[in-house]
Protein backbone atom coordinates (compact mmCIF):
# COMPACT_ATOMS: atom_id res chain seq x y z
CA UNK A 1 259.75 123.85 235.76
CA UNK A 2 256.86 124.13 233.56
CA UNK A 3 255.88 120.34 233.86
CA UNK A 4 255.87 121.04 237.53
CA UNK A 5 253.76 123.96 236.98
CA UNK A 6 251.64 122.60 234.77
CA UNK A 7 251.27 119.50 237.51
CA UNK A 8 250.40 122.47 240.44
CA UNK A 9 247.95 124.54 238.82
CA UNK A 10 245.83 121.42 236.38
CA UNK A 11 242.51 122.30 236.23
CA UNK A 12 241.71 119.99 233.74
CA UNK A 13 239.92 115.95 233.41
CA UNK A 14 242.76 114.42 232.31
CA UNK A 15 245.67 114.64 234.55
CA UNK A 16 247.39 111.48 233.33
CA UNK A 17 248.47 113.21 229.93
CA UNK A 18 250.85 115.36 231.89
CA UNK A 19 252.05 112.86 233.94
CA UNK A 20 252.57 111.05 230.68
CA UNK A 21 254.06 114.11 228.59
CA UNK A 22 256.36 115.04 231.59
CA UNK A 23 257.42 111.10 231.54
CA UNK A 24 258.09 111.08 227.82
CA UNK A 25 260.01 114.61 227.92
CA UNK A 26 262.19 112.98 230.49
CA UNK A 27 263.37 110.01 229.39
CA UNK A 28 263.76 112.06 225.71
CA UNK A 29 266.21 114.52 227.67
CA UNK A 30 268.18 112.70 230.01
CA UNK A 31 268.63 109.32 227.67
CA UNK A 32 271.01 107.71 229.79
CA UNK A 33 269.08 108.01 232.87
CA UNK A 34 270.65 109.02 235.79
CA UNK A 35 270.01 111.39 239.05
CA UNK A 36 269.91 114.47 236.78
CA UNK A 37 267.22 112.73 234.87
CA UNK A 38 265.67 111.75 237.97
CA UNK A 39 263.23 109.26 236.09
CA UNK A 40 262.54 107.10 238.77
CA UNK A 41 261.30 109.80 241.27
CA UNK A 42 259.28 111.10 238.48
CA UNK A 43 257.11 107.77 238.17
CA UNK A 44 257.25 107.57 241.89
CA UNK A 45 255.20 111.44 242.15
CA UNK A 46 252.99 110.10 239.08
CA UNK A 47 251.79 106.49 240.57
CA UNK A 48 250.71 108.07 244.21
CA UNK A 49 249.21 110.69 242.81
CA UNK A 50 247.16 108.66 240.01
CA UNK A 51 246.60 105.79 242.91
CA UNK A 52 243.15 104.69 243.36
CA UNK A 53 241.63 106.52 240.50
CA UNK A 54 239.60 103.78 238.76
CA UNK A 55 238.90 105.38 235.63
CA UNK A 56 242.62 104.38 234.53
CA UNK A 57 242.67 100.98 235.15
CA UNK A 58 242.22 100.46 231.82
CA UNK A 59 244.16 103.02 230.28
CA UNK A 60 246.95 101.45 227.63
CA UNK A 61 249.27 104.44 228.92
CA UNK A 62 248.25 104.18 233.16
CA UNK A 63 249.78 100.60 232.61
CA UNK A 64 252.74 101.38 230.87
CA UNK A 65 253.39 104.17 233.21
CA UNK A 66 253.35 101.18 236.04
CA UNK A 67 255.29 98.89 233.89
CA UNK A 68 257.99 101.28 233.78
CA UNK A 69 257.72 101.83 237.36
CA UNK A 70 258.25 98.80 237.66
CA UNK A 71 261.78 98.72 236.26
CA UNK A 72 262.89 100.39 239.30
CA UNK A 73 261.56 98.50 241.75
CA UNK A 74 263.79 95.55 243.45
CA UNK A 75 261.09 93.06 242.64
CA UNK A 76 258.43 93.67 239.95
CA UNK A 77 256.99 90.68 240.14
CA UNK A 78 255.51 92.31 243.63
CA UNK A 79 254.21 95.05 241.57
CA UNK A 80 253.05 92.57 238.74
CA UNK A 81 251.16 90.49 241.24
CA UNK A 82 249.84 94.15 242.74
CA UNK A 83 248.76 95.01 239.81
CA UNK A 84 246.94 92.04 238.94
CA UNK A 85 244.99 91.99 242.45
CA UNK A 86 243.99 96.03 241.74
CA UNK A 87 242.26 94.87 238.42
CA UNK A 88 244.58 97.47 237.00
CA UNK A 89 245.69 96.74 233.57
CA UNK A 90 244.23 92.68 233.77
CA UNK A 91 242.56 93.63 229.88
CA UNK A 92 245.78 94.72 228.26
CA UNK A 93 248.01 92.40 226.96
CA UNK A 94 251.26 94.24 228.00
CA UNK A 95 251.10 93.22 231.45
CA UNK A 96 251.13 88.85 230.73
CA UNK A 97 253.53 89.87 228.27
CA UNK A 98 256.05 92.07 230.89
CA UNK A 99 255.23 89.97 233.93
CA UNK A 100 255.93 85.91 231.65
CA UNK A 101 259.01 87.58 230.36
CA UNK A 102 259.97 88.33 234.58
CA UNK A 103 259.58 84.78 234.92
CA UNK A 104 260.96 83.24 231.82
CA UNK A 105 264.09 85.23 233.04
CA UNK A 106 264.26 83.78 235.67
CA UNK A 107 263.97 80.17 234.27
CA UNK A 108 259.96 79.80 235.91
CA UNK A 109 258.95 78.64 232.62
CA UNK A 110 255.59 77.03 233.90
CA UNK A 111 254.43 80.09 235.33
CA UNK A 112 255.26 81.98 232.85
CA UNK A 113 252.91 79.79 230.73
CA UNK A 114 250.30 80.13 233.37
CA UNK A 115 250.44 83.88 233.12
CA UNK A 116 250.19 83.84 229.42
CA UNK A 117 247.28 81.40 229.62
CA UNK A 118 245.40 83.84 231.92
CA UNK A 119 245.78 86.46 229.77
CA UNK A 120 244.60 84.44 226.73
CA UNK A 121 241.68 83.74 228.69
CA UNK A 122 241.00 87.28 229.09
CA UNK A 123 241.20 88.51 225.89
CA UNK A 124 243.88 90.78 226.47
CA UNK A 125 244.12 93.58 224.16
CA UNK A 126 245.57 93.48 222.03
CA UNK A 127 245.07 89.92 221.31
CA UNK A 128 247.22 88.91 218.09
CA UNK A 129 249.90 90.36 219.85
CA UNK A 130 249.71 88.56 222.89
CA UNK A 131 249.07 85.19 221.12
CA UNK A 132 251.97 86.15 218.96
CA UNK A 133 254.29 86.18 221.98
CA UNK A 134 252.95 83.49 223.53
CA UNK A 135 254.11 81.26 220.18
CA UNK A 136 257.81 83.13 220.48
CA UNK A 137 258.06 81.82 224.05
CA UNK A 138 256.59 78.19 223.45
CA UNK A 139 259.33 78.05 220.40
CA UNK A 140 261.87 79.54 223.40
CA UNK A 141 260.50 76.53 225.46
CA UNK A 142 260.92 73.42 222.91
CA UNK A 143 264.45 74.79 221.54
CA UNK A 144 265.79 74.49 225.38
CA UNK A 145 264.43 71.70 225.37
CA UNK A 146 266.07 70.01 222.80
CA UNK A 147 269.09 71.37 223.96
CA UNK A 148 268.67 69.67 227.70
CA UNK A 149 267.62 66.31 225.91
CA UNK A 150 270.79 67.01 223.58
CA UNK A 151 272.73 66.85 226.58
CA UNK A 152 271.72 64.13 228.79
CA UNK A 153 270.65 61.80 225.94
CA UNK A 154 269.98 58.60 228.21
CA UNK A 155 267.50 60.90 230.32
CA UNK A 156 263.69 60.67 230.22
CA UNK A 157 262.08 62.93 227.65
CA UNK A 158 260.25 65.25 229.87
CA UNK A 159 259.47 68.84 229.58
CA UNK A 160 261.39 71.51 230.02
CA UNK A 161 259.02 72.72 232.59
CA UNK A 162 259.57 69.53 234.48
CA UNK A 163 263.48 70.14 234.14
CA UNK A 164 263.47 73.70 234.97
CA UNK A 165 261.68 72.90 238.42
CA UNK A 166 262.95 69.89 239.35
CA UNK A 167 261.38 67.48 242.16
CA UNK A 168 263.34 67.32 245.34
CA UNK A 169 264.48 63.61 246.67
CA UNK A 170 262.77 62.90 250.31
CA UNK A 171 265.62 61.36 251.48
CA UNK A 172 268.99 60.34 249.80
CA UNK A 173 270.32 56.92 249.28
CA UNK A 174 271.80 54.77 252.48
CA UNK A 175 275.24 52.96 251.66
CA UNK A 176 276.39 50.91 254.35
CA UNK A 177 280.02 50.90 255.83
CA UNK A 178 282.63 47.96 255.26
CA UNK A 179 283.68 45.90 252.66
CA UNK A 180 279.88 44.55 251.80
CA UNK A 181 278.38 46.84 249.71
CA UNK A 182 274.67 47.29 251.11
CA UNK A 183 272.58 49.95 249.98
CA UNK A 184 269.12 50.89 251.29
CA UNK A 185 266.00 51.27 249.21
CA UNK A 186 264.36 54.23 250.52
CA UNK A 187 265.02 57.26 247.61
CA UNK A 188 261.96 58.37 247.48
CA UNK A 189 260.42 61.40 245.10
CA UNK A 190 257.27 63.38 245.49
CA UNK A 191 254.87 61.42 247.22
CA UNK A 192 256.49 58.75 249.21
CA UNK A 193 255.36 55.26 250.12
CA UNK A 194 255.07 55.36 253.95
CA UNK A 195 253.92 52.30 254.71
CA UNK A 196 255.98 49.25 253.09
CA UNK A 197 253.92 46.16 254.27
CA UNK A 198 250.64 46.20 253.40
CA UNK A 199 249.69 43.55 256.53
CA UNK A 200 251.16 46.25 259.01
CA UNK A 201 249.19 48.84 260.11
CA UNK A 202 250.55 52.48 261.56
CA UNK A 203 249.48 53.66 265.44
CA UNK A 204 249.89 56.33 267.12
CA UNK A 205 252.26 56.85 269.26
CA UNK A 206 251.59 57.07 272.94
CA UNK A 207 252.37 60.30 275.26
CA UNK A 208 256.15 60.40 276.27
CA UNK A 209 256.86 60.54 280.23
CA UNK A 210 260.26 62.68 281.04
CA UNK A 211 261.25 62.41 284.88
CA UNK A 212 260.56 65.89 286.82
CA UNK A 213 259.29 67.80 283.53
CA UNK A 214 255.76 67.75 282.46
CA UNK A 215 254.18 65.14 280.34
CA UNK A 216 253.76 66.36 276.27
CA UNK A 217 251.94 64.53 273.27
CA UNK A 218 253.80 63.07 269.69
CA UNK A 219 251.85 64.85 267.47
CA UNK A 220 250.44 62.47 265.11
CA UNK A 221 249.56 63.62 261.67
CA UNK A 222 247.53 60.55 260.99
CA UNK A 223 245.17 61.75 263.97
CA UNK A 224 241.64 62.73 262.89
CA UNK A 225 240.91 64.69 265.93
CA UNK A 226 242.60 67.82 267.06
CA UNK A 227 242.10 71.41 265.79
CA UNK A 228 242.54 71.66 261.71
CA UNK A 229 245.32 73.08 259.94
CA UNK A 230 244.52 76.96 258.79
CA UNK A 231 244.75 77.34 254.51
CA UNK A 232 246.05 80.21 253.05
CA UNK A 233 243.97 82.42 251.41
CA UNK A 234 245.07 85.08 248.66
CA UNK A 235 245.03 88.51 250.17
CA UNK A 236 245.03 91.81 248.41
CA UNK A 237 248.27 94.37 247.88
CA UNK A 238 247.13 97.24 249.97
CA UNK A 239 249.73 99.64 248.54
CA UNK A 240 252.14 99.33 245.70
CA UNK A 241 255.64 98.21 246.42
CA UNK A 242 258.43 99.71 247.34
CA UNK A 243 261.02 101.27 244.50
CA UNK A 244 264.57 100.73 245.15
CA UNK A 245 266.76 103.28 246.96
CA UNK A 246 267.02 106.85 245.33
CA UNK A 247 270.51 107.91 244.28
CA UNK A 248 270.43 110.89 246.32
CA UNK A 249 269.57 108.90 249.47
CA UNK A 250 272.53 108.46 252.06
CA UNK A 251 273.93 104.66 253.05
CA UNK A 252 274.21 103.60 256.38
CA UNK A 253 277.60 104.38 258.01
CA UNK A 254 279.57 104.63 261.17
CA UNK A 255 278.44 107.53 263.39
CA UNK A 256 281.62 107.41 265.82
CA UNK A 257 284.81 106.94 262.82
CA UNK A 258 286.52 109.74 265.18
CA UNK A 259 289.11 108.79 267.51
């Protein structure tokens, strides 16, 4: 009651050192979490009401407050990538460290890299510390590593990165039925070899005719002319994400279990 007071009646310059105080006390007093602790409602009252204010952005503690927010969101890497197009926290090293540990959890080891690499860039703050975690999860790397190449032994020695995310076959070998054993050459990886004989060339196909439905075109991706494919551009978060369901919320249930 007196944090909430406190919250009501501020007068003060610095409203983010209650937000942070009644944070602290919270988590200090209900340890194990929980709906009497009511934590994540807490840092769901403290982000919208600190939203937009600029003067934060780089604040050490605004940041962490998010960061924690983000533990009780279904996906923080939504809020990570939020984060990151706000400019909020993008010179402190906590947030490459939070969101490359996201990712190395969930075995995206080469963007994980990539995030660590933009915040070594950057000069996150603080920098040993970043750089210092950045070596941990390069050793992480190269140990699993070792242990893949440990276990396929006649494989190639490639990367970990390369093994985590491996390149999808275009199209699977052809065996052919009866007693000959035939088998197509066609498994093709990544970019594929469309055209076999040098000497032939590729055309277009011409427009198909169905009887008593109108006439339609092949599309041909060879074609020069026609109207150009759109790229996607990077867009901006608009509004944080959304946290996971409260406790105290009520599931979806029949309406009519009555007779």
């Amino acid at each position: 009651r007196e944090f909430e007071a406190e919250i009501r009646f501020y007068s003060g310059d610095d409203p983010l050192d209650v937000w942070e105080r009644y944070i602290k006390w919270t988590e200090q007093a209900f340890p194990g979490g929980g709906k009497d602790g009511n934590l994540a409602a807490v840092l769901e009252r403290a982000v919208q009401a600190l939203h937009g204010q600029q003067r934060y952005y780089k604040d050490l503690r605004y940041l962490n407050l998010w960061l924690k927010f983000g533990d009780c969101c279904n996906e923080p890497l939504d809020l990570y990538s939020y984060l990151h197009s706000q400019e909020i926290g993008t010179t402190l090293a906590p947030l490459y460290i939070t969101w490359a540990e996201a990712l190395e959890a969930r075995g995206s080891f080469r963007k994980a890299d990539l995030i660590f690499q933009e915040g070594l860039q950057r000069k996150a703050e603080p920098l040993d510390k970043l750089q210092a975690h950045h070596r941990q999860f390069q050793a992480r790397v190269s140990r699993q590593t070792l242990l893949a190449l440990e276990e396929s032994p006649d494989g190639d020695n490639m990367g970990l990165l390369e093994i985590a995310e491996p390149q999808r076959s275009s199209l699977a070998d052809l065996k052919g039925r009866g007693k000959k054993k035939v088998r197509a050459p066609i498994s093709r990886v990544g970019d594929a070899v469309k055209v076999m004989n040098p000497n032939r060339s590729c055309q277009p196909q011409a427009s198909l005719q169905l009887p008593n439905a109108p006439s339609f075109a092949v599309f041909d991706e060879n074609s020069v002319s026609g109207p150009e494919i759109p790229t996607l551009t990077a867009q901006s978060w608009p509004a944080p994400p959304v946290p996971r369901a409260k406790e105290n919320e009520l599931s979806a249930g029949p309406w009519n279990s009555g007779r």
